[in-house]
PDB file of N, CA and C in Angstrom:
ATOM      1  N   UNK A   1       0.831  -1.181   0.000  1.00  0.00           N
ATOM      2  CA  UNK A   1       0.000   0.000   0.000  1.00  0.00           C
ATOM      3  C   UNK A   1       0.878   1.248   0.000  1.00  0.00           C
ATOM      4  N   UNK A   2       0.715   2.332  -0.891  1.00  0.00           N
ATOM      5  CA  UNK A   2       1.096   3.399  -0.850  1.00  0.00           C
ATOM      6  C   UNK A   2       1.106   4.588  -0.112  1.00  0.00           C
ATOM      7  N   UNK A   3       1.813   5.181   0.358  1.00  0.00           N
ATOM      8  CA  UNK A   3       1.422   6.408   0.988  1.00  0.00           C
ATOM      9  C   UNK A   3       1.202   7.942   0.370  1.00  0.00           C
ATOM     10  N   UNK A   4       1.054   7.737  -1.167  1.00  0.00           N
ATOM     11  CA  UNK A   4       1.202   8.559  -1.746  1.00  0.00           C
ATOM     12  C   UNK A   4      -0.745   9.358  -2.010  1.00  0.00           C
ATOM     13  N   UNK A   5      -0.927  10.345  -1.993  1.00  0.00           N
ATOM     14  CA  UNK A   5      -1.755  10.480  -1.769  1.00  0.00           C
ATOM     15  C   UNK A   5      -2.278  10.962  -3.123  1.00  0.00           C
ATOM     16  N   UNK A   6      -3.323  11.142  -4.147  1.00  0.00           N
ATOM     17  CA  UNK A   6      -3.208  11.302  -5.575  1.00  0.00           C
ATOM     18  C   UNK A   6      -4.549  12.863  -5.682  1.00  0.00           C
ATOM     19  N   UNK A   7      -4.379  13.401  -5.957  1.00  0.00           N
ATOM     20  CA  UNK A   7      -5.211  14.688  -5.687  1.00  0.00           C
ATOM     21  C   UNK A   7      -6.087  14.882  -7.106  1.00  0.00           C
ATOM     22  N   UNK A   8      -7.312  14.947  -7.223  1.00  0.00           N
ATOM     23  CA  UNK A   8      -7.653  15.166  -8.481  1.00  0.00           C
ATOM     24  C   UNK A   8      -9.004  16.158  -8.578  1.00  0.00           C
ATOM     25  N   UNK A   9      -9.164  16.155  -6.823  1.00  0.00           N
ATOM     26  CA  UNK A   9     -10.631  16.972  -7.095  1.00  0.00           C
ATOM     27  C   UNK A   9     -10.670  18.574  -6.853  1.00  0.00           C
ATOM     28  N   UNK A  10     -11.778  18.993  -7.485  1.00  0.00           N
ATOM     29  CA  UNK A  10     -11.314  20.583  -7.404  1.00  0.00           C
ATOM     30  C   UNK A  10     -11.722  21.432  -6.624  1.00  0.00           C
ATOM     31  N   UNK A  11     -12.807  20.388  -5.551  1.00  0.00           N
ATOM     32  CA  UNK A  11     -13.423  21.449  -4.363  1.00  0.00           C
ATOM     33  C   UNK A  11     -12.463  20.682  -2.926  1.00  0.00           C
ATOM     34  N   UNK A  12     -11.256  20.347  -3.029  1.00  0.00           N
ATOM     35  CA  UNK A  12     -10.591  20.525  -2.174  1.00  0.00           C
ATOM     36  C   UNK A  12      -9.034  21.013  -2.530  1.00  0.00           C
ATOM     37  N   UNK A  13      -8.557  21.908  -1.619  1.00  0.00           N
ATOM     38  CA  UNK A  13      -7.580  22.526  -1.669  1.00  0.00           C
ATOM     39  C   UNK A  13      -6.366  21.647  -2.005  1.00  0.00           C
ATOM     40  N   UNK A  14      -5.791  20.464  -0.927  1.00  0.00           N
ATOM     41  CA  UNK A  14      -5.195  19.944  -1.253  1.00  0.00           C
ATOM     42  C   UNK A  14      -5.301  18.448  -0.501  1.00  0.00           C
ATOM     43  N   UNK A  15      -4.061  17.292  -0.535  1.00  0.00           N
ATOM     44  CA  UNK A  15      -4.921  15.651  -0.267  1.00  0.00           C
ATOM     45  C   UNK A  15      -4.805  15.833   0.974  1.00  0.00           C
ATOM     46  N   UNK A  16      -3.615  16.032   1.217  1.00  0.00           N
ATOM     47  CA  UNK A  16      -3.249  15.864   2.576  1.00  0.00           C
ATOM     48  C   UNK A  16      -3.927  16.610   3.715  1.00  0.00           C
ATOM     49  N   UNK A  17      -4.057  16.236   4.297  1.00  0.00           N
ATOM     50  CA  UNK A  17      -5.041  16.494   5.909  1.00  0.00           C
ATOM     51  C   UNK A  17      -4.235  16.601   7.120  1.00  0.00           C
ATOM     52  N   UNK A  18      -3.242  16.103   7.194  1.00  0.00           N
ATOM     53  CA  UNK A  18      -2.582  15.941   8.294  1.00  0.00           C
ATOM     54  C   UNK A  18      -2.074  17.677   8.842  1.00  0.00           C
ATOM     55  N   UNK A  19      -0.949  17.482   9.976  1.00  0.00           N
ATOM     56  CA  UNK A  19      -0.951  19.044  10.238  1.00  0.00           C
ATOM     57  C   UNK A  19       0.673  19.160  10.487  1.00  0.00           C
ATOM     58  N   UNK A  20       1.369  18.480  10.132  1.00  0.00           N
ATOM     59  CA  UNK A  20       2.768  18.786   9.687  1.00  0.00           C
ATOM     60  C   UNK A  20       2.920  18.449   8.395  1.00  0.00           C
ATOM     61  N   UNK A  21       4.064  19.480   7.928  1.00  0.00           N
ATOM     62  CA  UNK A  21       5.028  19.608   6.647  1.00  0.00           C
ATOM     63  C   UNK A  21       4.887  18.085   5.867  1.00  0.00           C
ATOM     64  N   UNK A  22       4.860  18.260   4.536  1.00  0.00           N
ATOM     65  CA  UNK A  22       4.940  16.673   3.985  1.00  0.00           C
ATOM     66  C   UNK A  22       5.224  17.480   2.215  1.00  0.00           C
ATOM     67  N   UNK A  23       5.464  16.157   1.521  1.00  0.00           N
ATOM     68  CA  UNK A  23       6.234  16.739   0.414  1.00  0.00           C
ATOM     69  C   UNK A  23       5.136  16.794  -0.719  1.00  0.00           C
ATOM     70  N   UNK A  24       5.510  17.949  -1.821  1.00  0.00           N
ATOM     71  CA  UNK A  24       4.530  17.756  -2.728  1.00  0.00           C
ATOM     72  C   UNK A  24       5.058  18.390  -4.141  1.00  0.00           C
ATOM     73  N   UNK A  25       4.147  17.951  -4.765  1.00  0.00           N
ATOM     74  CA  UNK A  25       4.418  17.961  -6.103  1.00  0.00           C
ATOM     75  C   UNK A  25       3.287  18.854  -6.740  1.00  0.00           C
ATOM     76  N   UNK A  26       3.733  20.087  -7.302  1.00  0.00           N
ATOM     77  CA  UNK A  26       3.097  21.388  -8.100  1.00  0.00           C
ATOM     78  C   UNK A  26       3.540  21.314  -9.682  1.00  0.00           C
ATOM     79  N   UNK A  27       2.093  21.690 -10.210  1.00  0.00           N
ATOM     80  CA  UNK A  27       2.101  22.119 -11.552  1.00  0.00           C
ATOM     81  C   UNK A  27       1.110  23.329 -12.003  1.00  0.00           C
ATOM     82  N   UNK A  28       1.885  24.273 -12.288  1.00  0.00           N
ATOM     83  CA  UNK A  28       0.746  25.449 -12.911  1.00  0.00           C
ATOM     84  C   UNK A  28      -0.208  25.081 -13.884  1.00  0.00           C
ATOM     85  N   UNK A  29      -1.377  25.638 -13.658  1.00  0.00           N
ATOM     86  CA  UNK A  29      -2.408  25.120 -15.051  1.00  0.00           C
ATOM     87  C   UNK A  29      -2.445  26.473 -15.774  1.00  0.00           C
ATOM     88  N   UNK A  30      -1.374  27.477 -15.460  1.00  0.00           N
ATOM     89  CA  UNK A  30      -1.002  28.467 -16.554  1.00  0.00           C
ATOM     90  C   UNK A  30      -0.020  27.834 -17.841  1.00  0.00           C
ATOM     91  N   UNK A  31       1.215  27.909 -16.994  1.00  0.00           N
ATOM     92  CA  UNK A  31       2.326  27.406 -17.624  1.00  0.00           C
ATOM     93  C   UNK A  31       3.095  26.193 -17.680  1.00  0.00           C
ATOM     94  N   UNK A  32       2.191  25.334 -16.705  1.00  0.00           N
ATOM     95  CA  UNK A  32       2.257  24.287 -16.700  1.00  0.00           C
ATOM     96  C   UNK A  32       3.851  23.651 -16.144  1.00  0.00           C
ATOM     97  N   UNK A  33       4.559  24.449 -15.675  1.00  0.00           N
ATOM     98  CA  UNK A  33       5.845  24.525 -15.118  1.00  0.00           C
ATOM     99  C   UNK A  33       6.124  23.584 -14.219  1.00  0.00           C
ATOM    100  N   UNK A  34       6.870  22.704 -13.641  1.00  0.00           N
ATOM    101  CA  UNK A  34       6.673  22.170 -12.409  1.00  0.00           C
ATOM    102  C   UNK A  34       7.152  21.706 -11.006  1.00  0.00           C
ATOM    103  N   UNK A  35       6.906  21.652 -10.544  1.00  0.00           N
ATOM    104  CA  UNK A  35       8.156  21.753  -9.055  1.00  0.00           C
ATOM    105  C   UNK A  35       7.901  20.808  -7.834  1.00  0.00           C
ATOM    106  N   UNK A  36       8.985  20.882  -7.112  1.00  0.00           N
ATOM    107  CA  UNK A  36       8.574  19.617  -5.956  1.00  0.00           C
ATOM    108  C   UNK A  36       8.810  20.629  -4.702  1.00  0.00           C
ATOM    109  N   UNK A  37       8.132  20.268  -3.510  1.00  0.00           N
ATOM    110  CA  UNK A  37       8.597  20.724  -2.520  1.00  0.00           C
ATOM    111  C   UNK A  37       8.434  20.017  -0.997  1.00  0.00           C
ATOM    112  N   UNK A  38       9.743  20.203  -0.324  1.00  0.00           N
ATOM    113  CA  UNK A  38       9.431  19.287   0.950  1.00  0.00           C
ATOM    114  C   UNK A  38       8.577  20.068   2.339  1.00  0.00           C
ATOM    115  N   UNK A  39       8.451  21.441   1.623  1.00  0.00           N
ATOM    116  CA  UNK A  39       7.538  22.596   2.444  1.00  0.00           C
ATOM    117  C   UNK A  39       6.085  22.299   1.976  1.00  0.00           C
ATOM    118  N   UNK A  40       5.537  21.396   1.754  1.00  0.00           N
ATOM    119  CA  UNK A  40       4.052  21.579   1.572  1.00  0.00           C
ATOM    120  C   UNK A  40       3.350  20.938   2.636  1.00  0.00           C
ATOM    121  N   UNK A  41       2.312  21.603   2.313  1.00  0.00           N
ATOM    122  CA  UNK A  41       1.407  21.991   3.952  1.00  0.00           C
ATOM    123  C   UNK A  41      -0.481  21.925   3.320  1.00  0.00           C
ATOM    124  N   UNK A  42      -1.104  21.058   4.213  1.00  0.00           N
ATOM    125  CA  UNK A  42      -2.555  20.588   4.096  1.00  0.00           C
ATOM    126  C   UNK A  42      -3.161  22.061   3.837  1.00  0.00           C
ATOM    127  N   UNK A  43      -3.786  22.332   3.035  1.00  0.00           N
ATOM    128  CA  UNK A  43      -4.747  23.611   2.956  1.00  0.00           C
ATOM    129  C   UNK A  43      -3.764  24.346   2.235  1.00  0.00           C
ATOM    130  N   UNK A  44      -2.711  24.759   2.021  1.00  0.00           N
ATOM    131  CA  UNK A  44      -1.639  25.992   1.229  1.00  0.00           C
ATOM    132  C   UNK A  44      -1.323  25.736   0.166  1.00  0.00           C
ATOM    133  N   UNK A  45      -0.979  26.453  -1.153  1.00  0.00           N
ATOM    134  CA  UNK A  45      -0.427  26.423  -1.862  1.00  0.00           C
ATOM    135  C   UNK A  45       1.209  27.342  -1.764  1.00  0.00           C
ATOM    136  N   UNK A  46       1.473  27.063  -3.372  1.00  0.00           N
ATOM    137  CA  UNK A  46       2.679  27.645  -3.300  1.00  0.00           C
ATOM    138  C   UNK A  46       2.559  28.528  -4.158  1.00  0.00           C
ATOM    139  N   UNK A  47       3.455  29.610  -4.654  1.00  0.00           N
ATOM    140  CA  UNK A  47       3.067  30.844  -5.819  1.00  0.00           C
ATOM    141  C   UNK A  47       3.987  30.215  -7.091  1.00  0.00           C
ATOM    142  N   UNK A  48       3.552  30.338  -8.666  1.00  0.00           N
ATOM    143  CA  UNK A  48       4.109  29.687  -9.388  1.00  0.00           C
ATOM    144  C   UNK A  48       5.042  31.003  -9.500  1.00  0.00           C
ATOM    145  N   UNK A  49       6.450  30.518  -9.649  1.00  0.00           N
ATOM    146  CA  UNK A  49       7.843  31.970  -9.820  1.00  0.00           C
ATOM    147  C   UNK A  49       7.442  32.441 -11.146  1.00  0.00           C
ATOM    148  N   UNK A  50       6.777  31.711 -12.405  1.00  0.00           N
ATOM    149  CA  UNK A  50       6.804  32.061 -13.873  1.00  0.00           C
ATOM    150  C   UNK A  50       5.246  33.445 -13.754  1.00  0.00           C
ATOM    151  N   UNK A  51       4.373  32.636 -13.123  1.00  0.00           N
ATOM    152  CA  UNK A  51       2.510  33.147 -13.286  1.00  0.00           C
ATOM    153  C   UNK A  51       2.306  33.930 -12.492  1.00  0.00           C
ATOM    154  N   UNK A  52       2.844  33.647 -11.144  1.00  0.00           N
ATOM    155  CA  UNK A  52       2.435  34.444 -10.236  1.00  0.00           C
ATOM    156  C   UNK A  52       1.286  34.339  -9.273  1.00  0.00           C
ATOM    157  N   UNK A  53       1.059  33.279  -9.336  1.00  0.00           N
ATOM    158  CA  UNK A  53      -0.450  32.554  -8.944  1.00  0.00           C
ATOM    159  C   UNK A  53      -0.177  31.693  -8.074  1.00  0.00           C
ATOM    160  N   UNK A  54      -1.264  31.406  -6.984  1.00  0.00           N
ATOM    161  CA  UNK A  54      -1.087  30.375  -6.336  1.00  0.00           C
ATOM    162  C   UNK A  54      -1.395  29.169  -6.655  1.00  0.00           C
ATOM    163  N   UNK A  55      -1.019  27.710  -6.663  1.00  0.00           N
ATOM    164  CA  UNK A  55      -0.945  26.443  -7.128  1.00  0.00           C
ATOM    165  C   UNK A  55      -0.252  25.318  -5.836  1.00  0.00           C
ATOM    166  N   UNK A  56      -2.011  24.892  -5.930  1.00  0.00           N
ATOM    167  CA  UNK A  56      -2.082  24.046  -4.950  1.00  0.00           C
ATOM    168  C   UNK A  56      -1.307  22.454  -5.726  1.00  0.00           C
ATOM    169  N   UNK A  57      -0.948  21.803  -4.448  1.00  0.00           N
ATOM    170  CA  UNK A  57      -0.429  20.534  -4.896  1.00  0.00           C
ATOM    171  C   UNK A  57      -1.428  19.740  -5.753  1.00  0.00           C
ATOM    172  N   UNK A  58      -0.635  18.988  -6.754  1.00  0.00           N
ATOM    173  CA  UNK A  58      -1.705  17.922  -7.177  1.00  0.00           C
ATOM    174  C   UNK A  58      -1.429  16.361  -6.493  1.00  0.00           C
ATOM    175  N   UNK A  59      -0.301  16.018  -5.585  1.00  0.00           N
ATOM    176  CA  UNK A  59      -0.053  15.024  -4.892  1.00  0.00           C
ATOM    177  C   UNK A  59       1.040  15.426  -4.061  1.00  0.00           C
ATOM    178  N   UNK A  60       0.620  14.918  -2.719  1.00  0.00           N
ATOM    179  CA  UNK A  60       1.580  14.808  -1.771  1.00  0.00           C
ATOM    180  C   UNK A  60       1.908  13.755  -0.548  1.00  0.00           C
ATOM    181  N   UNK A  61       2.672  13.435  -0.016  1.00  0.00           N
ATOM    182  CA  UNK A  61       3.326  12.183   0.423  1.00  0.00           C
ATOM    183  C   UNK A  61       4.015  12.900   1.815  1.00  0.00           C
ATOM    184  N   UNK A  62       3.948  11.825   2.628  1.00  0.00           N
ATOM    185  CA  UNK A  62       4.208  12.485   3.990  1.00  0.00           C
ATOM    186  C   UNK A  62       5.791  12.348   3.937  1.00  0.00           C
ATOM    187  N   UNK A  63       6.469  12.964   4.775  1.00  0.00           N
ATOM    188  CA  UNK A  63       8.018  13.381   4.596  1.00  0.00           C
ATOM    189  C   UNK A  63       8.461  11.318   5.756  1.00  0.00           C
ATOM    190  N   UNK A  64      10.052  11.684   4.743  1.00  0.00           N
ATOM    191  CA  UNK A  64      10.253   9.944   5.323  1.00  0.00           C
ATOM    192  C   UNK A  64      11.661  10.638   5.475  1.00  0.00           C
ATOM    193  N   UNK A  65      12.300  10.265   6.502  1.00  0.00           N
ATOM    194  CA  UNK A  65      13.772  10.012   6.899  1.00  0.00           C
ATOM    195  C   UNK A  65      14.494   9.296   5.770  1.00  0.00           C
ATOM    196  N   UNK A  66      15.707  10.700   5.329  1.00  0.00           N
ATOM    197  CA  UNK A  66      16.169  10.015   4.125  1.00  0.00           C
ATOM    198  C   UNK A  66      17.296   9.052   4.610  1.00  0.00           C
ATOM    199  N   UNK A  67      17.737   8.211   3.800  1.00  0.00           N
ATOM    200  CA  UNK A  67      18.746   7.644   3.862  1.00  0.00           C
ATOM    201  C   UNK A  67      20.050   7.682   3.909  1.00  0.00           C
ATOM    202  N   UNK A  68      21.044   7.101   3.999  1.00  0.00           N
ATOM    203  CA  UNK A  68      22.406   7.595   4.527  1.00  0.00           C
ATOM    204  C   UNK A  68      23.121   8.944   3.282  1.00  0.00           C
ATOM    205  N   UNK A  69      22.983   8.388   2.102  1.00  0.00           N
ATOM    206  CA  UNK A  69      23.704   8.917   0.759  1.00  0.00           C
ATOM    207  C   UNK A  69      22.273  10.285   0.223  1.00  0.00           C
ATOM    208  N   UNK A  70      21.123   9.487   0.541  1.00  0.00           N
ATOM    209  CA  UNK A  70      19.905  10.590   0.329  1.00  0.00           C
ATOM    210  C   UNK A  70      19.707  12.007   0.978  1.00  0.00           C
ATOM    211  N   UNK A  71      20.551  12.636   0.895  1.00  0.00           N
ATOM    212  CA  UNK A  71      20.101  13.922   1.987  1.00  0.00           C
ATOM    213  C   UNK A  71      19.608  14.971   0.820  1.00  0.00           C
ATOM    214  N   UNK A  72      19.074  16.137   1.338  1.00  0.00           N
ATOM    215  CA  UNK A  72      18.599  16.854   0.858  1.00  0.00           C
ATOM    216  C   UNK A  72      19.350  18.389   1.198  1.00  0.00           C
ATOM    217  N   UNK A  73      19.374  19.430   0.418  1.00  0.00           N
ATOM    218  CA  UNK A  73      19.867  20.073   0.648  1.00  0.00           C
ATOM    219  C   UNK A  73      19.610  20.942   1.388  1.00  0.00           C
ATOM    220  N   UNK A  74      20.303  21.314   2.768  1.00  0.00           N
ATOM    221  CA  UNK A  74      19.093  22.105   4.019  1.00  0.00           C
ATOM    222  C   UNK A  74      19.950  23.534   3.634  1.00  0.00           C
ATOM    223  N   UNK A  75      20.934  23.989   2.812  1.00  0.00           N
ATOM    224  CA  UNK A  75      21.415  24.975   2.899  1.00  0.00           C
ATOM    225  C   UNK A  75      20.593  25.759   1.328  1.00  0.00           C
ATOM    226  N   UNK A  76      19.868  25.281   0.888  1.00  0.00           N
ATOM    227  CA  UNK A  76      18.604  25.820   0.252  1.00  0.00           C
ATOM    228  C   UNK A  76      18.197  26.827   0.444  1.00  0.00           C
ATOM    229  N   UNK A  77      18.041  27.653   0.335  1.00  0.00           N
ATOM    230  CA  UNK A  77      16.680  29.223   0.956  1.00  0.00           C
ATOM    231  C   UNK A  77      15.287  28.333   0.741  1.00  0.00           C
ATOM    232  N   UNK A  78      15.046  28.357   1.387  1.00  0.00           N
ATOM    233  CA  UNK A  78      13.048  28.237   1.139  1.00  0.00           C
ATOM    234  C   UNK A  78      12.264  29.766   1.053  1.00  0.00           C
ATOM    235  N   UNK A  79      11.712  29.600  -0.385  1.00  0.00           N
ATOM    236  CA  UNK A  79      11.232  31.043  -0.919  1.00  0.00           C
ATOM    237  C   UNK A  79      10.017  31.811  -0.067  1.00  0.00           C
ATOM    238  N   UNK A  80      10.091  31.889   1.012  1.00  0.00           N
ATOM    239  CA  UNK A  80       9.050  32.559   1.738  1.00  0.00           C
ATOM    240  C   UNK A  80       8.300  33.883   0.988  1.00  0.00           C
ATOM    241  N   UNK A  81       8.734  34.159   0.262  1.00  0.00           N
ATOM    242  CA  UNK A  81       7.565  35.297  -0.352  1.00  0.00           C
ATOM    243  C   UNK A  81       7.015  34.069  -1.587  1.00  0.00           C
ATOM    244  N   UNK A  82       6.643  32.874  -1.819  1.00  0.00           N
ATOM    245  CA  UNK A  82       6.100  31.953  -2.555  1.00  0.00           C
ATOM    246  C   UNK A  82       5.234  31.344  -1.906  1.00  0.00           C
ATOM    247  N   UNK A  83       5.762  31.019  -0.549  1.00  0.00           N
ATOM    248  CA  UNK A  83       4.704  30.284   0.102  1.00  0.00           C
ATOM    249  C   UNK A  83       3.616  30.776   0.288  1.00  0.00           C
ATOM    250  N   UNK A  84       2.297  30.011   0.698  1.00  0.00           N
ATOM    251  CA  UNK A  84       1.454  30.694   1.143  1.00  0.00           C
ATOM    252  C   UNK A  84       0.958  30.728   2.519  1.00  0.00           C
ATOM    253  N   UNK A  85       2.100  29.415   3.003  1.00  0.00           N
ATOM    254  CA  UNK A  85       1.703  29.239   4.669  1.00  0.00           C
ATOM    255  C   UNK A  85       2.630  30.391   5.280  1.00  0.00           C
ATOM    256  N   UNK A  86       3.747  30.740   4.523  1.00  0.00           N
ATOM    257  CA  UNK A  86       4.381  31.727   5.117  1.00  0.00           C
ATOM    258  C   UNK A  86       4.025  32.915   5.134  1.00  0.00           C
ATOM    259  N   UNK A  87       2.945  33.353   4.303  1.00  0.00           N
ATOM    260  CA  UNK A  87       2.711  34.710   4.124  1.00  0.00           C
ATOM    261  C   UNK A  87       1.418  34.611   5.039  1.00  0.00           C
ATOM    262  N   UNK A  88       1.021  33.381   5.724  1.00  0.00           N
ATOM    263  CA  UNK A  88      -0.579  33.562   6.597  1.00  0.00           C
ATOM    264  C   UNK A  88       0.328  33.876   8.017  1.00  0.00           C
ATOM    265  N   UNK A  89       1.399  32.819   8.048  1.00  0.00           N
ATOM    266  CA  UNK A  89       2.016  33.118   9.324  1.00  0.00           C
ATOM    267  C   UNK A  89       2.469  34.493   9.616  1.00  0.00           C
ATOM    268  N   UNK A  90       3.096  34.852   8.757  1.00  0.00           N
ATOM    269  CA  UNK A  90       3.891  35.967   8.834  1.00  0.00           C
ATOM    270  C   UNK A  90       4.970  35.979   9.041  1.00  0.00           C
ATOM    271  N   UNK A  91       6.009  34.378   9.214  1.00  0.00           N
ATOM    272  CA  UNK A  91       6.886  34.318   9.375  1.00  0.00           C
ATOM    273  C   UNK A  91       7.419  33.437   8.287  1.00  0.00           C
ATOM    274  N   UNK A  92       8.300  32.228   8.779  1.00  0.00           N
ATOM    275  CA  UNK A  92       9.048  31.020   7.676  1.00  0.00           C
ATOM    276  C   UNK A  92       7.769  30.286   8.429  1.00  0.00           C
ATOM    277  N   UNK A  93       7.463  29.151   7.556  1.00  0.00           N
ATOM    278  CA  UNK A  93       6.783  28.108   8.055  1.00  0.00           C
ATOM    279  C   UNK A  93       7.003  26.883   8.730  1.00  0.00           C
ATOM    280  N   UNK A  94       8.734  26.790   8.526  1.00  0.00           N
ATOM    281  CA  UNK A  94       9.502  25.513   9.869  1.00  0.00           C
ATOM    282  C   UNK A  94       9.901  26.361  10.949  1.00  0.00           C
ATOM    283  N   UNK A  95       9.521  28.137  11.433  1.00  0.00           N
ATOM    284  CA  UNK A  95      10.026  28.339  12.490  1.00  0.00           C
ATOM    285  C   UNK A  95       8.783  27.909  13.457  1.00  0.00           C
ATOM    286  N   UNK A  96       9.271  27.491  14.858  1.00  0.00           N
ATOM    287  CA  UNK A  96       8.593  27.328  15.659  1.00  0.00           C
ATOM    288  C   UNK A  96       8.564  28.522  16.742  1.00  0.00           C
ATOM    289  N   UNK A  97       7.258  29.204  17.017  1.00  0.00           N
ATOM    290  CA  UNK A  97       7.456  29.662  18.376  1.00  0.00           C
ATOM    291  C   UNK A  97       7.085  29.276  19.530  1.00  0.00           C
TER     292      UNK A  97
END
């Protein structure tokens, strides 16, 4: 069984329900551009950098402990003027207060 969650309907925002960070996969239905992110969040989208629009996930998968050689790059910027959980917070969306 999969944990991948497959998104197709259009009166919900996005699959995931849960209430921590999990990864997802965006495509503009402008430009059709497309992107992954390990910042996606139940209810938020992200802003497309090309459109300018917000674009909710079309699938997302809960975050898994990578493997020894698998890391990810944490010295990244995460685009906080893209997000949209960051712009409700008002802050980054992995800071905790």
């Amino acid at each position: 069984m999969s944990n991948t969650v497959e998104f197709h309907s259009t009166d919900t925002n996005t699959p995931y329900k849960g209430k921590s960070r999990c990864f997802g996969e965006y495509r503009c239905p402008q430009c059709s551009r497309r992107w992954m992110s390990s910042n996606s969040w139940a209810g938020y989208g992200q802003e497309c950098q090309s459109c300018k629009i917000n674009v909710f996930p079309h699938k997302q998968t809960p975050l898994q402990k990578p493997k020894e050689l698998d890391v990810g790059d944490n010295k990244k910027p995460h685009p906080q003027h893209l997000c949209q959980k960051c712009k409700a917070l008002g802050y980054y969306c992995r800071q905790t207060l």
